[in-house]
C-alpha atoms as a PDB file:
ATOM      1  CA  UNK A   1     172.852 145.585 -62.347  1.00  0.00           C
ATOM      2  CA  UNK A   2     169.787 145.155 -64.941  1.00  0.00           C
ATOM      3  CA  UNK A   3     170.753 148.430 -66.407  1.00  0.00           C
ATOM      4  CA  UNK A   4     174.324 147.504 -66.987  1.00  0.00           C
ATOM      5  CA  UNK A   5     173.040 144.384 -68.566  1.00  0.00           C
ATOM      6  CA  UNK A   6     170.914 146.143 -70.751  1.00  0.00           C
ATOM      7  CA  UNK A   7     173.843 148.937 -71.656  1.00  0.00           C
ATOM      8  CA  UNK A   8     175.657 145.729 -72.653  1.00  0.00           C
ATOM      9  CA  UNK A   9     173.145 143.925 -74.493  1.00  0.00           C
ATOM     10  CA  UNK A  10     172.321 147.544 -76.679  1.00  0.00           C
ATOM     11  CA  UNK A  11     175.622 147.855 -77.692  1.00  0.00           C
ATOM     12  CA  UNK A  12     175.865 144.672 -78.770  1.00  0.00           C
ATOM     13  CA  UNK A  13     172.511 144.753 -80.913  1.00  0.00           C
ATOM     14  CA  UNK A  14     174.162 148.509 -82.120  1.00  0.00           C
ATOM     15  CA  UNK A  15     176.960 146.324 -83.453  1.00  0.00           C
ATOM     16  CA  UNK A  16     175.569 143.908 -84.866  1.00  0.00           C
ATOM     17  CA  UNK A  17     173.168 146.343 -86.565  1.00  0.00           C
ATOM     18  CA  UNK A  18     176.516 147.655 -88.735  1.00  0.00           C
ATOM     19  CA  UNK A  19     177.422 144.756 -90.056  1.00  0.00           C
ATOM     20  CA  UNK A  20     176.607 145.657 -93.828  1.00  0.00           C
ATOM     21  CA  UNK A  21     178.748 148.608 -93.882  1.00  0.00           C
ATOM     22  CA  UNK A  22     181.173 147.946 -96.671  1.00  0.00           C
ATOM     23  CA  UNK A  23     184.591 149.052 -98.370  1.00  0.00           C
ATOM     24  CA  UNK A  24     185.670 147.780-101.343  1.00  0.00           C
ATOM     25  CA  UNK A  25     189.670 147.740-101.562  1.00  0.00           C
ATOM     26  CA  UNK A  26     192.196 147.463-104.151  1.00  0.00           C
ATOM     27  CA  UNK A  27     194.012 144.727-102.969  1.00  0.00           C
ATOM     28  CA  UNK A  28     192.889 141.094-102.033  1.00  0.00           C
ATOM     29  CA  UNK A  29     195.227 141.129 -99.240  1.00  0.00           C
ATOM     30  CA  UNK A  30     193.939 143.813 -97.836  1.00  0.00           C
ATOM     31  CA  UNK A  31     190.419 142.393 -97.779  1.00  0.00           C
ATOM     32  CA  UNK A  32     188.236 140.846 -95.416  1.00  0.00           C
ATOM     33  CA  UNK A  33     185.926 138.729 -97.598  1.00  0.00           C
ATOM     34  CA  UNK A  34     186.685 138.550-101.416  1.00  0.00           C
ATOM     35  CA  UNK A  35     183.887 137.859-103.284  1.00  0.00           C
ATOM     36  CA  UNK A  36     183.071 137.313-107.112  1.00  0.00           C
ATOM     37  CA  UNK A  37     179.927 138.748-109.352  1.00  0.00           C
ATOM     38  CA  UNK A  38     178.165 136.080-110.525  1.00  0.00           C
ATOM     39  CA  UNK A  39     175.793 136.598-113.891  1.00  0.00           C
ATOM     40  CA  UNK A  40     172.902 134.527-112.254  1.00  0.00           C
ATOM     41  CA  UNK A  41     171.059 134.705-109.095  1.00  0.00           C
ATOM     42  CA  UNK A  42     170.889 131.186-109.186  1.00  0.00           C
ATOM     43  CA  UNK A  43     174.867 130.831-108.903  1.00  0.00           C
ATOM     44  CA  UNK A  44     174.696 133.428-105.619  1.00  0.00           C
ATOM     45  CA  UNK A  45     175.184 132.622-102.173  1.00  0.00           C
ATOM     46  CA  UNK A  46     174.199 135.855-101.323  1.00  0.00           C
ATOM     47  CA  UNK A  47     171.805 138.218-102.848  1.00  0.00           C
ATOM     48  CA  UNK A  48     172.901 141.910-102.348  1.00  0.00           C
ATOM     49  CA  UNK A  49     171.164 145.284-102.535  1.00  0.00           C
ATOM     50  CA  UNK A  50     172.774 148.583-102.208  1.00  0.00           C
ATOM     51  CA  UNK A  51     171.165 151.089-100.087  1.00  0.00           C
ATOM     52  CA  UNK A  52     171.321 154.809-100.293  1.00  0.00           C
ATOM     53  CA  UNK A  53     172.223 155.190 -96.731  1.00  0.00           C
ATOM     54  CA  UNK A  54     173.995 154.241 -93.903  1.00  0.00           C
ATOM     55  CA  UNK A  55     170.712 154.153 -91.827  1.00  0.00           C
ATOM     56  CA  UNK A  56     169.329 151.371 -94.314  1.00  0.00           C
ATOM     57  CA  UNK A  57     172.396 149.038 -94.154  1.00  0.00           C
ATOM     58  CA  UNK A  58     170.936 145.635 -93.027  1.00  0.00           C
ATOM     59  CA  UNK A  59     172.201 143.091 -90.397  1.00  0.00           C
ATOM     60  CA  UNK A  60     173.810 140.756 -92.366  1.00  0.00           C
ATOM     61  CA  UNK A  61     170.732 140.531 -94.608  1.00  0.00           C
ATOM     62  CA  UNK A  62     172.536 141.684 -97.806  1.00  0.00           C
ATOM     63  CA  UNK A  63     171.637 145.115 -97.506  1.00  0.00           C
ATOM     64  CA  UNK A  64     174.766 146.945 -98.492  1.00  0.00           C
ATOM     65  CA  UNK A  65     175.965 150.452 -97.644  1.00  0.00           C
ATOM     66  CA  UNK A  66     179.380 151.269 -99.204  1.00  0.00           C
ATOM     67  CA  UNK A  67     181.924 153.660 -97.015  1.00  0.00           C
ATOM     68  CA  UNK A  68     184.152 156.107 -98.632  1.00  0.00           C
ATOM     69  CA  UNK A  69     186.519 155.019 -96.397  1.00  0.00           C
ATOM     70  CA  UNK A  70     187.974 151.836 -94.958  1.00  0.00           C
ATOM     71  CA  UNK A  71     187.437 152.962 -91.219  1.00  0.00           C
ATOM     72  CA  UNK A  72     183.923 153.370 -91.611  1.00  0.00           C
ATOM     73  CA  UNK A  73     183.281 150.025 -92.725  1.00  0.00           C
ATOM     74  CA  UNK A  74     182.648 146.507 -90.591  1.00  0.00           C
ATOM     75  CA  UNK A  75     184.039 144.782 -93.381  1.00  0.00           C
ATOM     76  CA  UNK A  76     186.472 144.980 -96.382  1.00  0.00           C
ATOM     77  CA  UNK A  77     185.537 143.033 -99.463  1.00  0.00           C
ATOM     78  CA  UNK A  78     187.730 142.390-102.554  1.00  0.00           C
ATOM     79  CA  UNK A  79     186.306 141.650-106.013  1.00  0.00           C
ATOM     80  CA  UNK A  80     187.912 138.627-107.509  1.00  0.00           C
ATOM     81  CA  UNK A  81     187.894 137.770-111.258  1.00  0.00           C
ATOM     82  CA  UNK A  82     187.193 134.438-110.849  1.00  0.00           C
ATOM     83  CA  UNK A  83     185.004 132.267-109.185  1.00  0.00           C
ATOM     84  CA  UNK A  84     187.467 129.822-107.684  1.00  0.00           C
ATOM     85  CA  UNK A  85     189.264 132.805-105.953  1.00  0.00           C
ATOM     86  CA  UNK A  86     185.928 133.935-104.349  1.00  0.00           C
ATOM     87  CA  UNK A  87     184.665 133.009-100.624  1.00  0.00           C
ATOM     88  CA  UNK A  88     181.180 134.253-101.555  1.00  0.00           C
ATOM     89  CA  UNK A  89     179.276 134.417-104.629  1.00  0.00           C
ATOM     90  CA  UNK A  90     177.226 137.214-104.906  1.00  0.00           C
ATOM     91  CA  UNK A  91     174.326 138.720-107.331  1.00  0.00           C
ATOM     92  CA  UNK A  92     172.824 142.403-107.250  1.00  0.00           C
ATOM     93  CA  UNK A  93     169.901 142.662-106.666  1.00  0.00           C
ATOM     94  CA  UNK A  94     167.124 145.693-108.501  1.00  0.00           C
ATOM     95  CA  UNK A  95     165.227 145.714-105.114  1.00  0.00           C
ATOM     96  CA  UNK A  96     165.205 145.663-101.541  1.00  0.00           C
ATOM     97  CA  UNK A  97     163.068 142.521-101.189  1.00  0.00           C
ATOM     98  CA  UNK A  98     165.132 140.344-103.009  1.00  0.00           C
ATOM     99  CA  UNK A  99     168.115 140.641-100.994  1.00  0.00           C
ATOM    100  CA  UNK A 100     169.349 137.903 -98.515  1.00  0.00           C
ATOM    101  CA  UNK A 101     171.506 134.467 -98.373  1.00  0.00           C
ATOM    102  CA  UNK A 102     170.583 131.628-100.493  1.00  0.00           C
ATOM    103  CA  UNK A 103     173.480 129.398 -98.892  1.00  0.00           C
ATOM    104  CA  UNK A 104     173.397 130.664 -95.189  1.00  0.00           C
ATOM    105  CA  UNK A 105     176.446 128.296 -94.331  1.00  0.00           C
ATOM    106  CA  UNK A 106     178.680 131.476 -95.768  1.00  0.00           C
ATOM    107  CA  UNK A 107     176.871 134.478 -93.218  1.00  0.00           C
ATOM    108  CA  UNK A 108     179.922 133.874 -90.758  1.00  0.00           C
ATOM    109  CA  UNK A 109     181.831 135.619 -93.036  1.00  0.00           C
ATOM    110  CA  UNK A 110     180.288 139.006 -92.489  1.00  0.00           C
ATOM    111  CA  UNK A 111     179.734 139.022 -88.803  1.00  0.00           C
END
């Protein structure tokens, strides 16, 4: 029974380890979180880097990896031209240190 707990448990830490997989579509409707560039970090609710690899994407830490295809991503994002149409703000970040939230009341939105 403790092993089938475990199984459970590592799948679920697996999952949650793929949360920054992302796939940027052409249509807002076909997104899962639309989000807006803002010029500022400042302005950002969530600091993002983009990683090389797959291997590197974060868990929800802003660590990005971006799929060449939709079913290879956890989540589909949409980038808004405005700020009012956005659910997250975002700034990119130059390195992997600065990434994370600044307003942690949005993370729900990538898990």
């Amino acid at each position: 029974m403790k092993k089938f707990g475990l199984l459970i448990f590592l799948f679920a830490f697996v999952g949650t380890l793929k949360a920054q997989k992302i796939f940027a579509v052409d249509y807002a409707s076909q997104a899962d979180v639309k989000v807006f560039v803002v010029k500022y970090e400042s302005q950002a609710d969530l600091k993002v880097y983009k990683v090389k690899y797959e291997s590197q994407a974060g868990d929800n830490n802003g660590k990005w990896f971006f799929t060449s295809y939709a079913s290879q991503s956890k989540k589909k994002i949409f980038f808004v031209d405005y700020e009012s149409q956005a659910d997250v703000k975002i700034y990119f970040v130059d390195y992997e240190s600065q990434a994370g939230w600044r307003n942690s009341a949005k993370r729900y939105l990538f898990y």
